[in-house]
N, C-alpha and C. Protein backbone atom coordinates (compact mmCIF):
# COMPACT_ATOMS: atom_id res chain seq x y z
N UNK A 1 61.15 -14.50 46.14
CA UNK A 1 61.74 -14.19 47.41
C UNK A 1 61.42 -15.32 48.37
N UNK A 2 62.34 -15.94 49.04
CA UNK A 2 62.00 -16.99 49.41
C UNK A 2 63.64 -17.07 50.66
N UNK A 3 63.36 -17.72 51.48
CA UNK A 3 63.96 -17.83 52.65
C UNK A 3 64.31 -19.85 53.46
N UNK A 4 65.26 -19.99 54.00
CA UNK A 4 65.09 -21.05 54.15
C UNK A 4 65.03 -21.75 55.47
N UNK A 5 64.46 -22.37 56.01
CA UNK A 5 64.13 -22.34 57.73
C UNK A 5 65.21 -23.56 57.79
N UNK A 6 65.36 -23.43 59.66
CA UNK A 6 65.80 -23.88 60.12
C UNK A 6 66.12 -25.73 60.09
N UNK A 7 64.36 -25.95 59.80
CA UNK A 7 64.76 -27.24 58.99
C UNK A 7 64.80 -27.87 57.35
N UNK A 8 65.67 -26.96 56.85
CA UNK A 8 65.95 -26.91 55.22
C UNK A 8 65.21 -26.66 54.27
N UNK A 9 63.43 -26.58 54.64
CA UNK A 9 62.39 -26.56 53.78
C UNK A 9 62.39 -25.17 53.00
N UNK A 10 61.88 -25.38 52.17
CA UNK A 10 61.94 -23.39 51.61
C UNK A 10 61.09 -22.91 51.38
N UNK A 11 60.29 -21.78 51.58
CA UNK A 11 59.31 -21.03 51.22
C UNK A 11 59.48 -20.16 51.47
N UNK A 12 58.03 -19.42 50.91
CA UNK A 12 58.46 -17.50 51.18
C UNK A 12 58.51 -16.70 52.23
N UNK A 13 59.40 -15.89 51.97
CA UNK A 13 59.74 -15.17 52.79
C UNK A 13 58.67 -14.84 54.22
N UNK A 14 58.90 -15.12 55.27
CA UNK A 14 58.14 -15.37 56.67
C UNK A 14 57.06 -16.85 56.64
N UNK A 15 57.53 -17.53 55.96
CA UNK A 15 56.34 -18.44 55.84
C UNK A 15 57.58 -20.14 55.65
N UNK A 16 58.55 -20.36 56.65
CA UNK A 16 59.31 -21.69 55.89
C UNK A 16 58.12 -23.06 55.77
N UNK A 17 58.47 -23.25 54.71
CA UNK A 17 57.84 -24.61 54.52
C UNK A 17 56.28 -24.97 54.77
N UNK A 18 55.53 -23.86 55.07
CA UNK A 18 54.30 -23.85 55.22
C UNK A 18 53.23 -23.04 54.47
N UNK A 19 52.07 -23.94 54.73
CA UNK A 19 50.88 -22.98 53.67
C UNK A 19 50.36 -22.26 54.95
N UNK A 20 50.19 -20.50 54.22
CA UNK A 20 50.03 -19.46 55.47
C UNK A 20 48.28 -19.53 54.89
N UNK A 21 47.58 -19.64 56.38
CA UNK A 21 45.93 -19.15 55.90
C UNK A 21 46.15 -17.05 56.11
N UNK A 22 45.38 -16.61 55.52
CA UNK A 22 45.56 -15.40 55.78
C UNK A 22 44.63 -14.94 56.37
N UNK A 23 43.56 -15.26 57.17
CA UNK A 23 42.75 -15.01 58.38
C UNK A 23 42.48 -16.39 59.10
N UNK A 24 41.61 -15.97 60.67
CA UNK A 24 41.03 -16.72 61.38
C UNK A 24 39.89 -17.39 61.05
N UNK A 25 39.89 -18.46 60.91
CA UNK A 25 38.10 -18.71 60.18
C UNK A 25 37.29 -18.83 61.27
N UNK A 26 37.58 -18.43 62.66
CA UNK A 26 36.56 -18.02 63.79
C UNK A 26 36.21 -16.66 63.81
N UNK A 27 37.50 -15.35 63.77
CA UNK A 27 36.94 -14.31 64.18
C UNK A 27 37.46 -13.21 62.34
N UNK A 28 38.39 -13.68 61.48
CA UNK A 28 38.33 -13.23 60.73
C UNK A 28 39.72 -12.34 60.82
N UNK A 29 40.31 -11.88 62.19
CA UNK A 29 41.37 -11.50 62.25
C UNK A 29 42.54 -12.27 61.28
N UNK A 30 43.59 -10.84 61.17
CA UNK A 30 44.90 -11.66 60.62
C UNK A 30 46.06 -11.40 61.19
N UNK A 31 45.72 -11.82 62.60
CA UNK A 31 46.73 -11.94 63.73
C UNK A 31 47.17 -13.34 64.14
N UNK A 32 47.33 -14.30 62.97
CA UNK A 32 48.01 -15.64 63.20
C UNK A 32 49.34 -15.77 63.29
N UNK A 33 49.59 -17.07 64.49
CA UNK A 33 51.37 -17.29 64.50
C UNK A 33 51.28 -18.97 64.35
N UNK A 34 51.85 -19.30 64.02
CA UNK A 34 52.39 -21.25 64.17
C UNK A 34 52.22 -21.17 65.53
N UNK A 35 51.48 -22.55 65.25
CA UNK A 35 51.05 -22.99 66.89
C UNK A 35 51.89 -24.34 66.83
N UNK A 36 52.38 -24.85 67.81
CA UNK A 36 53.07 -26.02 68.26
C UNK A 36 51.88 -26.94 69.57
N UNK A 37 51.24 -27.28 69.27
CA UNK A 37 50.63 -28.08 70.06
C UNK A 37 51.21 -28.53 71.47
N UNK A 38 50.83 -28.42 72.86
CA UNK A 38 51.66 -29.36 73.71
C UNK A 38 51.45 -30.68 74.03
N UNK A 39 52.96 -31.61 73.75
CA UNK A 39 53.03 -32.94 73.53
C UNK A 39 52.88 -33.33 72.40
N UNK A 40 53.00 -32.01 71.11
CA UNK A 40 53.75 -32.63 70.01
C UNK A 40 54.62 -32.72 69.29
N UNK A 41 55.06 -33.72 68.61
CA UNK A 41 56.26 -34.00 67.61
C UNK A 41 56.50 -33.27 66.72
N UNK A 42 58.06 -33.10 66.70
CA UNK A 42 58.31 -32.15 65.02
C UNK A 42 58.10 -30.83 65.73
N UNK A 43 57.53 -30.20 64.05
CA UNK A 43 57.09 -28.80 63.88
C UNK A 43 55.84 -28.09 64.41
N UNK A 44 54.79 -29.28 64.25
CA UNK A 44 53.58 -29.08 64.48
C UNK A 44 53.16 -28.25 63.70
N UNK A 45 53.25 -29.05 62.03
CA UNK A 45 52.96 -28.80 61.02
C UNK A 45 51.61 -28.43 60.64
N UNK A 46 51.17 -27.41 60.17
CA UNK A 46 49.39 -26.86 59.82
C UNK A 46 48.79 -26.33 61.33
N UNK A 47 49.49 -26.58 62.26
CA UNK A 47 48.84 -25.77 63.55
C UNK A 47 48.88 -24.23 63.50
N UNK A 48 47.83 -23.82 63.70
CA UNK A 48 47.92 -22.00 63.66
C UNK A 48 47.61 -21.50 64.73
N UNK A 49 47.40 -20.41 65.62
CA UNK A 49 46.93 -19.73 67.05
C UNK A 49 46.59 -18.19 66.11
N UNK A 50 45.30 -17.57 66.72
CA UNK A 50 44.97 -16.53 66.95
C UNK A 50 45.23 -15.99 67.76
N UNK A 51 46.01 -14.48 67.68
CA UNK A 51 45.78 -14.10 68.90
C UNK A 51 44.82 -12.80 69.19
N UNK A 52 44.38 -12.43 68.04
CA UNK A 52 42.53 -12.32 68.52
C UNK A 52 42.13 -12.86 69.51
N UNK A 53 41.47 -13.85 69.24
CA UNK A 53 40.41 -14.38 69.83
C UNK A 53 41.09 -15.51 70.79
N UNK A 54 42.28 -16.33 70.64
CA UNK A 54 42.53 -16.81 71.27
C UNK A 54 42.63 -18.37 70.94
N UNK A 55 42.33 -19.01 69.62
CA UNK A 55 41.78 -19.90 69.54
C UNK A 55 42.88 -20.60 68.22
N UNK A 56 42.74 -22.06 68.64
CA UNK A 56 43.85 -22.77 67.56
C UNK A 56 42.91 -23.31 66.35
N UNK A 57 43.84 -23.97 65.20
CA UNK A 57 43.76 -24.32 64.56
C UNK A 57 44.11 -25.15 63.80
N UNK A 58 43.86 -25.99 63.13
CA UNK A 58 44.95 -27.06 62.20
C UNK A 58 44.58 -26.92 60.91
N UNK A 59 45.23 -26.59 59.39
CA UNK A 59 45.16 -26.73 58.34
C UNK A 59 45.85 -27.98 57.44
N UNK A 60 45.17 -28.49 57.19
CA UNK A 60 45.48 -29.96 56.28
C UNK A 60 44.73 -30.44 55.17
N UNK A 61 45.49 -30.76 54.56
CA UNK A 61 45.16 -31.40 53.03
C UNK A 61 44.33 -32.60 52.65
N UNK A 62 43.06 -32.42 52.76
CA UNK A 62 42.35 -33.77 53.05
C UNK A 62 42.16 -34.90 51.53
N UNK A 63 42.45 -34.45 50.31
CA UNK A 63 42.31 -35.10 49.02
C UNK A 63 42.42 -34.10 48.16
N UNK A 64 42.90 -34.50 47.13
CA UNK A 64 42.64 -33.80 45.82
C UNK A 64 42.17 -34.53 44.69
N UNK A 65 41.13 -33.74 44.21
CA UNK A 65 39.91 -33.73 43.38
C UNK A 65 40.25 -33.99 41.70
N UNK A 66 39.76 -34.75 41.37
CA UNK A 66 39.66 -34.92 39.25
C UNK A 66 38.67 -34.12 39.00
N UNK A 67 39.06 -33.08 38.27
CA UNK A 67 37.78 -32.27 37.39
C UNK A 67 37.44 -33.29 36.02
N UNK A 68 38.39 -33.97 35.94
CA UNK A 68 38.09 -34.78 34.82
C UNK A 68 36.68 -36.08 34.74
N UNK A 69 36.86 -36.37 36.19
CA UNK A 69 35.78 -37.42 36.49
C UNK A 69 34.46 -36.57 36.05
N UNK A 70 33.97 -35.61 36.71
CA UNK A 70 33.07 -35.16 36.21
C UNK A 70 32.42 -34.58 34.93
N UNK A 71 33.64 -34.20 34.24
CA UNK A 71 33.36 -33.54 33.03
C UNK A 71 33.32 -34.98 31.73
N UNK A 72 33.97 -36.02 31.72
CA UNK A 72 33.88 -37.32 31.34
C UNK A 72 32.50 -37.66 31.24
N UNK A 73 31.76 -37.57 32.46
CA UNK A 73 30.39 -38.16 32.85
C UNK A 73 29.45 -37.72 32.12
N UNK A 74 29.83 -36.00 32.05
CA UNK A 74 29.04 -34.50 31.66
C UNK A 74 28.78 -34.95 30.47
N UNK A 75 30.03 -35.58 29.47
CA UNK A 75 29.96 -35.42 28.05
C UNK A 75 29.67 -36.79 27.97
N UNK A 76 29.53 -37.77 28.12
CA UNK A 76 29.24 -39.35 27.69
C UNK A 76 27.73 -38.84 27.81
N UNK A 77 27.35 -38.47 29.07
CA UNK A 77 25.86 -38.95 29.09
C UNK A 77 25.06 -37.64 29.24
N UNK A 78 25.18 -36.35 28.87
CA UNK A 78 25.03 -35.26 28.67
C UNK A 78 24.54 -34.25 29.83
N UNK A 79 24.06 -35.27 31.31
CA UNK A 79 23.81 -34.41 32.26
C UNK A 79 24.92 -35.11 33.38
N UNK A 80 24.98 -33.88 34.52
CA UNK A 80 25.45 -34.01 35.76
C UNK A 80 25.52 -35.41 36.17
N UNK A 81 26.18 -36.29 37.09
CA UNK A 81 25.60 -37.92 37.39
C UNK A 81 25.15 -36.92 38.97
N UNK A 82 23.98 -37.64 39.22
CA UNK A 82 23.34 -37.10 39.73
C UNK A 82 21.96 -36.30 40.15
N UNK A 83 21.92 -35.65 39.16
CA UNK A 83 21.04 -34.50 38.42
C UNK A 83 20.09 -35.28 38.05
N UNK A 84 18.78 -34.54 38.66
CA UNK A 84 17.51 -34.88 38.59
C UNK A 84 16.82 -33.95 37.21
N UNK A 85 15.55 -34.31 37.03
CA UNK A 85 14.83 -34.10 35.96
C UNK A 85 15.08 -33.78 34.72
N UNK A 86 14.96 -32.51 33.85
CA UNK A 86 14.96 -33.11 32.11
C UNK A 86 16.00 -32.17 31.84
N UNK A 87 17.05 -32.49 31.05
CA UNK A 87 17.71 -32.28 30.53
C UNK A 87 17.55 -30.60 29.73
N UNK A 88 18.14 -29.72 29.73
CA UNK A 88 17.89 -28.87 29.12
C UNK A 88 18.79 -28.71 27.83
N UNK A 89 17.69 -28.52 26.72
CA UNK A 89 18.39 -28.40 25.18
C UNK A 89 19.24 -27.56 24.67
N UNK A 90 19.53 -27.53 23.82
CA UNK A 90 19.94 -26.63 23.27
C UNK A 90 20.01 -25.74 22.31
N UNK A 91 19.68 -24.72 22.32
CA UNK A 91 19.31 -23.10 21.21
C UNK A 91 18.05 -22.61 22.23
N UNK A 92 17.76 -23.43 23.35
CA UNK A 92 16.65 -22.39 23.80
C UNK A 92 17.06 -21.58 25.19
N UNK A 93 16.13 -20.98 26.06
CA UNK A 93 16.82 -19.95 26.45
C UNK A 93 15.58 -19.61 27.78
N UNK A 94 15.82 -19.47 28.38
CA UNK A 94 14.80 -19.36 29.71
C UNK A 94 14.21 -18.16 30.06
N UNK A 95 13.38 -18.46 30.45
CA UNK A 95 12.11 -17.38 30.20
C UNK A 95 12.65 -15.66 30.87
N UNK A 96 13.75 -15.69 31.89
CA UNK A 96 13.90 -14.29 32.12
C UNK A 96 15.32 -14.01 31.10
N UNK A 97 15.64 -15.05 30.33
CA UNK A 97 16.55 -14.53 28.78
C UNK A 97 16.15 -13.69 28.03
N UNK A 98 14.71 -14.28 27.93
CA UNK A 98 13.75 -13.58 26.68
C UNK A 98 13.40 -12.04 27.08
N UNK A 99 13.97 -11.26 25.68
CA UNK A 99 13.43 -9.57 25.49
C UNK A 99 14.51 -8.84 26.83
C-alpha cells in the first residue's frame, strides 16, 4: 500500500518519500508531523516536530557499515581487532556453565 506525493516520490501510505521515526527520542511520544524548517529549501527532508513536547528534529543517514570488515578480521586472526587479553578456546566453558 503505498501512495504517491506531491513530488513523485513513493512510499507508504501517510509517509511520501520519507523514513517515519515512530516516537520522539526526547519525550517518547508518537505525536510527530514533518517539520519544514524556517528558511529552508525543498521539503525539508528528515525534519520532524513533536507536538508533545514541542521540540524538532532531524533524521539522517550518517554511513553504512560492512559486517564483513569485521568478521574477515574475526576469522584471519581469531580475535576481535581490538580486543584485549587471551583469547578464549575452544570445548571449554566458563565457570557459571558448569553443573
Amino acid at each position: 500500500m503505498s501512495r504517491t506525493s506531491q513530488t513523485g516520490s513513493a512510499g507508504p501510505a501517510g509517509t511520501p518519500g520519507r523514513a517515519v521515526p515512530f516516537y520522539c527520542p526526547y519525550c517518547g511520544e508518537e505525536d510527530l508531523v514533518p517539520d519544514v524548517p524556517e528558511g529552508a529549501t525543498g521539503e525539508g527532508h528528515g525534519h520532524w516536530a513533536c507536538r508533545a513536547c514541542q521540540r524538532s528534529f532531524r533524521l539522517s543517514l550518517t554511513a553504512l557499515a560492512s559486517a564483513t570488515t569485521i568478521t574477515s578480521a574475526t576469522t584471519i586472526t581469531g580475535t576481535t581487532p581490538g580486543a584485549t587479553g587471551t583469547p578464549r578456546t575452544t570445548g571449554t566453558t566458563a565457570p557459571e556453565e558448569n553443573g
